[in-house]
PDB file of N, CA and C in Angstrom:
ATOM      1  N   UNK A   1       4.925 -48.207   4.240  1.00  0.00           N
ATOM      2  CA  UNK A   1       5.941 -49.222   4.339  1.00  0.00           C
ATOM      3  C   UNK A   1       6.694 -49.364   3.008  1.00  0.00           C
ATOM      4  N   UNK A   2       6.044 -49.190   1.930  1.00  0.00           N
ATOM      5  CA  UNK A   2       6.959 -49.664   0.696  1.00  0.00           C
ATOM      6  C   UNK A   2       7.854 -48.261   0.582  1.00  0.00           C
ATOM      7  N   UNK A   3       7.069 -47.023   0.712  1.00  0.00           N
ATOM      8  CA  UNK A   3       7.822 -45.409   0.586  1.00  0.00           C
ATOM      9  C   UNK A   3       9.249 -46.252   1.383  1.00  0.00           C
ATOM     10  N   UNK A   4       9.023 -46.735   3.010  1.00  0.00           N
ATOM     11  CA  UNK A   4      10.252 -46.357   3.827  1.00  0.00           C
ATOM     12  C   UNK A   4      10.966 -47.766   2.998  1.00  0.00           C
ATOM     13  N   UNK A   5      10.646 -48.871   2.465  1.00  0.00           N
ATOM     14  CA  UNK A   5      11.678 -50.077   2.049  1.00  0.00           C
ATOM     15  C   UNK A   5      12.396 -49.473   0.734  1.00  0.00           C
ATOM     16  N   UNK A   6      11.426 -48.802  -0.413  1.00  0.00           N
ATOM     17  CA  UNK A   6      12.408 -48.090  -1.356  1.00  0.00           C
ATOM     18  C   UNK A   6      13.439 -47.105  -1.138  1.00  0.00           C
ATOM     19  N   UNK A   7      12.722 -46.382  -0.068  1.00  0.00           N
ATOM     20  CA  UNK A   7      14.163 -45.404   0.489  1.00  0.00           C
ATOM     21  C   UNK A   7      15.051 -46.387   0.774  1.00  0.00           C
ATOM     22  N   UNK A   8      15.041 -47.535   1.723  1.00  0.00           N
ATOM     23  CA  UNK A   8      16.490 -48.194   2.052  1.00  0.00           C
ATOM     24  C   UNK A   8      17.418 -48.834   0.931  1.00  0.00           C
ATOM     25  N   UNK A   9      16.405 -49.497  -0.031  1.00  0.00           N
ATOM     26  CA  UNK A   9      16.883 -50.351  -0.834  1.00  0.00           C
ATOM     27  C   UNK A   9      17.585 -49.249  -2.274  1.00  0.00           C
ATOM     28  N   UNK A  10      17.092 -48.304  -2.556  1.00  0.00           N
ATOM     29  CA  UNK A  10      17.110 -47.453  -3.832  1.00  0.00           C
ATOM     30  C   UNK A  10      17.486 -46.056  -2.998  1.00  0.00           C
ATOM     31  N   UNK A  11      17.270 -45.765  -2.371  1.00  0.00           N
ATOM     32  CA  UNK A  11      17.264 -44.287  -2.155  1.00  0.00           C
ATOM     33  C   UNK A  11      16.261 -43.225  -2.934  1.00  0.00           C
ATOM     34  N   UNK A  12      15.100 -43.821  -3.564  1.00  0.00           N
ATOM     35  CA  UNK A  12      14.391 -43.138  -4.000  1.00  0.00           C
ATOM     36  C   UNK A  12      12.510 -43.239  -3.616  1.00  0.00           C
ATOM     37  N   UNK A  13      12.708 -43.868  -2.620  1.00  0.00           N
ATOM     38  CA  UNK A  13      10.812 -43.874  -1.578  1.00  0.00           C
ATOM     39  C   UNK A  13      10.746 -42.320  -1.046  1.00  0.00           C
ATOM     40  N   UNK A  14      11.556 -41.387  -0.813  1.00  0.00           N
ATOM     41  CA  UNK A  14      11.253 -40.622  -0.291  1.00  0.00           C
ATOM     42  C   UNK A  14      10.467 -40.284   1.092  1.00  0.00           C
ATOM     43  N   UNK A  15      10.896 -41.903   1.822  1.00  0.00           N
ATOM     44  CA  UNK A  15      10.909 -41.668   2.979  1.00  0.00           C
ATOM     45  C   UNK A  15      11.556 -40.939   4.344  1.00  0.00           C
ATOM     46  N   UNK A  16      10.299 -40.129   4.677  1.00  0.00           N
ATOM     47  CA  UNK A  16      11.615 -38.909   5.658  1.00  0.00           C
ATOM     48  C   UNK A  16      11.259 -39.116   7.034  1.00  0.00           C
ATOM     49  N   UNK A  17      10.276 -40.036   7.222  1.00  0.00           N
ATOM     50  CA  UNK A  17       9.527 -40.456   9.064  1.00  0.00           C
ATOM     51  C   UNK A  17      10.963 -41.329  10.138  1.00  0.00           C
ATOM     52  N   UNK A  18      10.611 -41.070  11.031  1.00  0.00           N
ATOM     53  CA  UNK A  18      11.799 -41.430  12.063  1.00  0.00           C
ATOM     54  C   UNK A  18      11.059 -43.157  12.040  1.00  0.00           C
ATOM     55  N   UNK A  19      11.790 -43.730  11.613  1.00  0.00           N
ATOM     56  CA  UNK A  19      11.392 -45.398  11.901  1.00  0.00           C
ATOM     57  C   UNK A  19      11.377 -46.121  13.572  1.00  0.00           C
ATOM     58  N   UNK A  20      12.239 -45.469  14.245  1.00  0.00           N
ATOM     59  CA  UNK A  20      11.970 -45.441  15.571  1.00  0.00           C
ATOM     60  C   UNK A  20      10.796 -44.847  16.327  1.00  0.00           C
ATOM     61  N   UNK A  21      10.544 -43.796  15.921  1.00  0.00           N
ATOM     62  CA  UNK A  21       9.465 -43.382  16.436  1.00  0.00           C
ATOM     63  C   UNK A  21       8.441 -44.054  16.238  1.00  0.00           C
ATOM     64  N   UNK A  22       8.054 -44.872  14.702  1.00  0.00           N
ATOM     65  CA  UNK A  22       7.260 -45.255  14.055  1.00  0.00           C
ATOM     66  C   UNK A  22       6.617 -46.814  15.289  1.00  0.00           C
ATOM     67  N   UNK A  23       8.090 -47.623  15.263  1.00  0.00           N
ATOM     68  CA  UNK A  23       8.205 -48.816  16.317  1.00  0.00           C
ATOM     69  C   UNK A  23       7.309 -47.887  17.493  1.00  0.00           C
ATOM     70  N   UNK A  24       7.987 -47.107  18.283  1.00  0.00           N
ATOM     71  CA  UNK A  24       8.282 -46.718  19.538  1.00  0.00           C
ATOM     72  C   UNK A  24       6.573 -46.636  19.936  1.00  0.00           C
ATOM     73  N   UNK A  25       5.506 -46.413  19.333  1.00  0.00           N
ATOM     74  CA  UNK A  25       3.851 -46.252  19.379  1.00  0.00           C
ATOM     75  C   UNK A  25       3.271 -47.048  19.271  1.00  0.00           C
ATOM     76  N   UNK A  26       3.836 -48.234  19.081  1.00  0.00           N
ATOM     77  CA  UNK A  26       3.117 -49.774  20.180  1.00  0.00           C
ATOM     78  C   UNK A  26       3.613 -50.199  21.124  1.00  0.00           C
ATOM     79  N   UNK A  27       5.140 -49.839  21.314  1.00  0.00           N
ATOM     80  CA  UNK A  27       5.642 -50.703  22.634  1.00  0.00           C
ATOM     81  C   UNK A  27       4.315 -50.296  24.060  1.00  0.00           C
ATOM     82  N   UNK A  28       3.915 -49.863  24.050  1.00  0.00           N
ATOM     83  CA  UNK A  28       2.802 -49.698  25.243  1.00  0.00           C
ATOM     84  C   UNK A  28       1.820 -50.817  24.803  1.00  0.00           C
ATOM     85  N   UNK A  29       1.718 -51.571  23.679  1.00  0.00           N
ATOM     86  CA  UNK A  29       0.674 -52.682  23.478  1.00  0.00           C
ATOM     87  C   UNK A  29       1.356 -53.790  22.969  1.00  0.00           C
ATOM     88  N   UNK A  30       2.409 -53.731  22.437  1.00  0.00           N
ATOM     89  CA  UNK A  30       3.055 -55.047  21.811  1.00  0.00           C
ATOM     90  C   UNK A  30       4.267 -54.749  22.550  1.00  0.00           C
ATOM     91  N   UNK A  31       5.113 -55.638  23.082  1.00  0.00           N
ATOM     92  CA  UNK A  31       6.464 -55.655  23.319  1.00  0.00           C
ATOM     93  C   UNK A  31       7.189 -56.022  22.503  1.00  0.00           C
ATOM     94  N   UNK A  32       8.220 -55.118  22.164  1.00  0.00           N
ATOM     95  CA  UNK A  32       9.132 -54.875  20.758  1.00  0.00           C
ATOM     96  C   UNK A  32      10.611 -55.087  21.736  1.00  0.00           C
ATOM     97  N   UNK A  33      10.687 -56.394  21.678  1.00  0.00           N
ATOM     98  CA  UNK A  33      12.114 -57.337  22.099  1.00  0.00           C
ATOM     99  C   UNK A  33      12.569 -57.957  20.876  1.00  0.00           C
ATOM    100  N   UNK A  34      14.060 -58.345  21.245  1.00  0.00           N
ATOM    101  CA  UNK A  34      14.682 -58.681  20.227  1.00  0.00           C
ATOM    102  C   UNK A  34      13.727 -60.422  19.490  1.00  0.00           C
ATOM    103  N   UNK A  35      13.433 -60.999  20.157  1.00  0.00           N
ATOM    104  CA  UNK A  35      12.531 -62.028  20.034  1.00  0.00           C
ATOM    105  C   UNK A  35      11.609 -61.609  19.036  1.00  0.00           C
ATOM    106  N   UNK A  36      10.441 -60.458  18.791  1.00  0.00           N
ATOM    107  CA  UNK A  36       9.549 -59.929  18.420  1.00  0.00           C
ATOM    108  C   UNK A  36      10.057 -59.629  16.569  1.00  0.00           C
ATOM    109  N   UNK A  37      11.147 -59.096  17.078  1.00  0.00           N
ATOM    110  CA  UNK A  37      12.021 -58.889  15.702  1.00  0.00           C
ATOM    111  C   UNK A  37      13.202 -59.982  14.468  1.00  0.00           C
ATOM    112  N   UNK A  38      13.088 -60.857  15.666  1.00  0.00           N
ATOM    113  CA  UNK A  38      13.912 -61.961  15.014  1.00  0.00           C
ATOM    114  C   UNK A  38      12.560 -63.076  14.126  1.00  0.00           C
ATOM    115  N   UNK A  39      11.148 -62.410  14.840  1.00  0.00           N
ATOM    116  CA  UNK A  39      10.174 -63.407  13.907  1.00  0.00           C
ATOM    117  C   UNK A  39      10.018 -62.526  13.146  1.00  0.00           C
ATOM    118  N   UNK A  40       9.982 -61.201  13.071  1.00  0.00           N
ATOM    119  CA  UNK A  40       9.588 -60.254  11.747  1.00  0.00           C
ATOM    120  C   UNK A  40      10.414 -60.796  10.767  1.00  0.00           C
ATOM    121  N   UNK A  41      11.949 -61.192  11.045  1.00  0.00           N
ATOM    122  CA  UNK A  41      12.843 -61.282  10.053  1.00  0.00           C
ATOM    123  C   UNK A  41      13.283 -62.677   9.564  1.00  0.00           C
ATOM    124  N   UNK A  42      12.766 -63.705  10.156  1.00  0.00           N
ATOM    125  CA  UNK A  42      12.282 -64.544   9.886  1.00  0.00           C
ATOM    126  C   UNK A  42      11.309 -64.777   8.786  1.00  0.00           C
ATOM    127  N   UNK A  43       9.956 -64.223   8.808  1.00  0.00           N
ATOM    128  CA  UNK A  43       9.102 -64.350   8.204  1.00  0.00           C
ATOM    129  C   UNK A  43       9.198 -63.508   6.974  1.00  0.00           C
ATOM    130  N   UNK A  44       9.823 -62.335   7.054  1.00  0.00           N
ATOM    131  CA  UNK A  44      10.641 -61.009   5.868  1.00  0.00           C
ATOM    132  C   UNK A  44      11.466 -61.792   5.212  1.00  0.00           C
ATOM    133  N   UNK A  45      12.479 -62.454   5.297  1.00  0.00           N
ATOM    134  CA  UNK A  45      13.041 -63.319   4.842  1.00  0.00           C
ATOM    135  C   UNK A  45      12.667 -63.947   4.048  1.00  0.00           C
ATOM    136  N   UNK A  46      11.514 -65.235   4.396  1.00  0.00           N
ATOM    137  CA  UNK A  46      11.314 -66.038   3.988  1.00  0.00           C
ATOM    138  C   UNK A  46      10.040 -65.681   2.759  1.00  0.00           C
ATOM    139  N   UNK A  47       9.421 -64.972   2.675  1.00  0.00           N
ATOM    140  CA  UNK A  47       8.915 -64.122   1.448  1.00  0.00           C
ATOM    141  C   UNK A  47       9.695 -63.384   0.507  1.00  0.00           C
ATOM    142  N   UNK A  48      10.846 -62.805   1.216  1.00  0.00           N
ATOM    143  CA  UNK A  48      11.885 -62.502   0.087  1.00  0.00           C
ATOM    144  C   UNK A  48      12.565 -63.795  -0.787  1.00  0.00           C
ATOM    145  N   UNK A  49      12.470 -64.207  -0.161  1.00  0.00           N
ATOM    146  CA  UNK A  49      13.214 -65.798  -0.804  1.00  0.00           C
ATOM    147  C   UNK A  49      12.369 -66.789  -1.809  1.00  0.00           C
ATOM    148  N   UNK A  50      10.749 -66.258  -1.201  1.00  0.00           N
ATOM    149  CA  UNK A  50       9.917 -67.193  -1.911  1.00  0.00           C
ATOM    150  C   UNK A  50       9.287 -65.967  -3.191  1.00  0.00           C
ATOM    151  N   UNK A  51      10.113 -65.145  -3.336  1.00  0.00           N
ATOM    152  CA  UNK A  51       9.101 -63.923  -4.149  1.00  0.00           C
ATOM    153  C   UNK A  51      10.542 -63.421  -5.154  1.00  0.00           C
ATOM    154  N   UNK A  52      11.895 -63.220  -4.087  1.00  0.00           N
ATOM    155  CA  UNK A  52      12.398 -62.830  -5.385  1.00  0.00           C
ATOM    156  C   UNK A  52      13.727 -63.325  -5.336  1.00  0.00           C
ATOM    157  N   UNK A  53      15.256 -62.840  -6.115  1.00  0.00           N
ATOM    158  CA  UNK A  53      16.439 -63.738  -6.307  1.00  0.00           C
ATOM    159  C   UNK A  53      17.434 -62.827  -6.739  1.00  0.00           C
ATOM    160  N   UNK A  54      18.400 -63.062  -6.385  1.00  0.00           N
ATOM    161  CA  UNK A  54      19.752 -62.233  -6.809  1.00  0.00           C
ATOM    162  C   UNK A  54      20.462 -61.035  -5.839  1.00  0.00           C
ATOM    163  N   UNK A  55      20.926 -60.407  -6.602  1.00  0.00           N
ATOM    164  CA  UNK A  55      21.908 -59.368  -5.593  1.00  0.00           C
ATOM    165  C   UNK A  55      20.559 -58.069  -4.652  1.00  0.00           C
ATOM    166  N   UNK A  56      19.479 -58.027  -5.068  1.00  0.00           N
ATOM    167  CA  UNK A  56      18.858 -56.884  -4.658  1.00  0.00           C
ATOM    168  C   UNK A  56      18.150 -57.675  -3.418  1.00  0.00           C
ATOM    169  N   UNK A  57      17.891 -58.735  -4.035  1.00  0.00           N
ATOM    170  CA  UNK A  57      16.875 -59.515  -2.426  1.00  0.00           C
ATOM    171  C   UNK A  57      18.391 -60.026  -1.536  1.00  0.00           C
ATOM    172  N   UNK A  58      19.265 -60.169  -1.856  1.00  0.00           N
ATOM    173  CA  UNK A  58      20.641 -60.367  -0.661  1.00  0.00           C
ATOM    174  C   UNK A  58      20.283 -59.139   0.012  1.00  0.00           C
ATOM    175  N   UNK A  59      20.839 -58.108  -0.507  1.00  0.00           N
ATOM    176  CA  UNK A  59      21.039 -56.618   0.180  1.00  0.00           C
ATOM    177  C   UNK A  59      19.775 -56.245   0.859  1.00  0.00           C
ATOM    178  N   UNK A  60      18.648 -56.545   0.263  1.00  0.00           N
ATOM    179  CA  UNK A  60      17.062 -56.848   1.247  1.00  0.00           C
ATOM    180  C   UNK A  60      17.208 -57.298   2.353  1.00  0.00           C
ATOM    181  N   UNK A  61      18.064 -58.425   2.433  1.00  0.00           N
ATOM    182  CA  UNK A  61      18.263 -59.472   3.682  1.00  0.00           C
ATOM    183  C   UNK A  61      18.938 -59.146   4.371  1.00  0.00           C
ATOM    184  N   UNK A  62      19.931 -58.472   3.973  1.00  0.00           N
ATOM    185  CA  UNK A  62      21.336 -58.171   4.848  1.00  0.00           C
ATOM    186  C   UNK A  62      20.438 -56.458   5.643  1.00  0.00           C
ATOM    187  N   UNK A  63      20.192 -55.654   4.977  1.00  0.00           N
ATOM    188  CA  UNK A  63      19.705 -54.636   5.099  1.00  0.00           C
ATOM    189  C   UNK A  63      18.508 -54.727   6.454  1.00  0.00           C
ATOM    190  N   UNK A  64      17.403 -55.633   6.161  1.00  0.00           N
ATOM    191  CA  UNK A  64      16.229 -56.100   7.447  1.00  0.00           C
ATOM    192  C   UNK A  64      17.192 -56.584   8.229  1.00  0.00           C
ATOM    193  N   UNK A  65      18.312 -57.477   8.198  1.00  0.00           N
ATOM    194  CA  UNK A  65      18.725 -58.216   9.160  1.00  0.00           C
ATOM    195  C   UNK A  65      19.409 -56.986  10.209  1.00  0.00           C
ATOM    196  N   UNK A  66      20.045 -55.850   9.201  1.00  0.00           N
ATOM    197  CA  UNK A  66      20.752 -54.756  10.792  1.00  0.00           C
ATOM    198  C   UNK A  66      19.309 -53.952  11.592  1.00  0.00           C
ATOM    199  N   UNK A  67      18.280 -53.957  10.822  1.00  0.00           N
ATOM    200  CA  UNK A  67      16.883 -52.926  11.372  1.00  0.00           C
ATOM    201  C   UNK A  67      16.831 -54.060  12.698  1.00  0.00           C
ATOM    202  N   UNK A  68      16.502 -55.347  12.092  1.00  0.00           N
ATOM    203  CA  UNK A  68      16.102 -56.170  12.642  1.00  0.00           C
ATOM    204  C   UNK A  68      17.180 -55.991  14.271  1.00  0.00           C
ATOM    205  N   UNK A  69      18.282 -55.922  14.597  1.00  0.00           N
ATOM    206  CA  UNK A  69      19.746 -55.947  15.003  1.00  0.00           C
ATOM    207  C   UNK A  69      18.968 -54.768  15.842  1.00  0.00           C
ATOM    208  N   UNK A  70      19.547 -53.733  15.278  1.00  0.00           N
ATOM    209  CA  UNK A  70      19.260 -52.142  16.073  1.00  0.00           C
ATOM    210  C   UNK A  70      17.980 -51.258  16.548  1.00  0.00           C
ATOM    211  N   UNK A  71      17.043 -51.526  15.784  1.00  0.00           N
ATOM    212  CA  UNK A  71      15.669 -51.249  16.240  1.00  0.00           C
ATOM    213  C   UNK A  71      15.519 -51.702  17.967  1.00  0.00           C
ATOM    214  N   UNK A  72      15.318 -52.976  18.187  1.00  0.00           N
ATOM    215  CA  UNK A  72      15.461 -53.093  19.277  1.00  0.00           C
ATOM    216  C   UNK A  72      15.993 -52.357  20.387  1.00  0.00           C
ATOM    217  N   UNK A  73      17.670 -52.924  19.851  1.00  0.00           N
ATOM    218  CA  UNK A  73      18.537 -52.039  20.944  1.00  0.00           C
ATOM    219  C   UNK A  73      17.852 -50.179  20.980  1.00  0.00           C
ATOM    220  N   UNK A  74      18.008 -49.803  20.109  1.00  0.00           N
ATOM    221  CA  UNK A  74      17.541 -48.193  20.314  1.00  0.00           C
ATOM    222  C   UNK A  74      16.317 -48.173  20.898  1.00  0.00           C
ATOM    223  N   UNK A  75      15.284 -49.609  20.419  1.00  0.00           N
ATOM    224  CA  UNK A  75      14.090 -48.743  21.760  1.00  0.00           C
ATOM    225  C   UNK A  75      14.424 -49.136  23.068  1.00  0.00           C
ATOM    226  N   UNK A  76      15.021 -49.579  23.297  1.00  0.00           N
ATOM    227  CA  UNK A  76      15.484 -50.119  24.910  1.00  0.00           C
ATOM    228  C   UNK A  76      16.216 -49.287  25.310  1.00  0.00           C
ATOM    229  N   UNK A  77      17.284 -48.269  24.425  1.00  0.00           N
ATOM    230  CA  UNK A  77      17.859 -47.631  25.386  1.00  0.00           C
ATOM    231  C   UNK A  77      16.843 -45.692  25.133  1.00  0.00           C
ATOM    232  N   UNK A  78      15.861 -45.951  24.421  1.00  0.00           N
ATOM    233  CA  UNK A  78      15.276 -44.715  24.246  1.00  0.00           C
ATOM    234  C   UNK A  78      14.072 -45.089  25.482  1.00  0.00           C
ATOM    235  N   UNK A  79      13.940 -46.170  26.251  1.00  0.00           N
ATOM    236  CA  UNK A  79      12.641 -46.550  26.871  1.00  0.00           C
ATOM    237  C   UNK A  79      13.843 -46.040  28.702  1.00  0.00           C
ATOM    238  N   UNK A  80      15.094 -46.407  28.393  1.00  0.00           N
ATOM    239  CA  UNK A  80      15.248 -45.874  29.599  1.00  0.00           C
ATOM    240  C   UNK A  80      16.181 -44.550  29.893  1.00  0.00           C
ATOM    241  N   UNK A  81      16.278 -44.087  28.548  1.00  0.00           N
ATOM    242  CA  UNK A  81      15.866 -42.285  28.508  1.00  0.00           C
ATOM    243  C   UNK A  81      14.885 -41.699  29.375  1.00  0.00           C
ATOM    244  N   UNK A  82      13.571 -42.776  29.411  1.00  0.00           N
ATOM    245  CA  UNK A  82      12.162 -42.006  29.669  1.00  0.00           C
ATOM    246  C   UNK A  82      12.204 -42.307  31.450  1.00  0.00           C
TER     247      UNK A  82
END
């Protein structure tokens, strides 16, 4: 998890794993709805806020907030691919 957050934030985690795929291997035990993701980012948030300050934890926020956004949608339309 920190490899794939430095890749987003820096470009230097050297994360190369499909993050969808990563989601996509619980939806058979957890349901990964937009609901599911709006408390991840909720709670992501609110540790960014209580931990750090300035332009890098904005772009943190703004950054979780589109995963948060599109993750969803892509497993829903990769679930009726299948």
């Amino acid at each position: 998890m920190v490899q794939f957050w430095r890749t987003i934030m820096f470009g230097d985690g050297g994360y190369q794993r499909n993050p969808l795929m990563a989601h996509m291997k619980w939806t058979s035990e957890v349901r990964m709805d937009e609901q599911k993701f709006q408390h991840w980012l909720d709670l992501f948030h609110s540790t960014i806020d209580e931990l750090f300050s300035g332009p890098n934890a904005d772009l943190m926020k703004m950054r979780s907030a589109n995963m948060a956004t599109m993750l969803p949608r892509r497993i829903k339309e990769f679930q009726n691919l299948s």
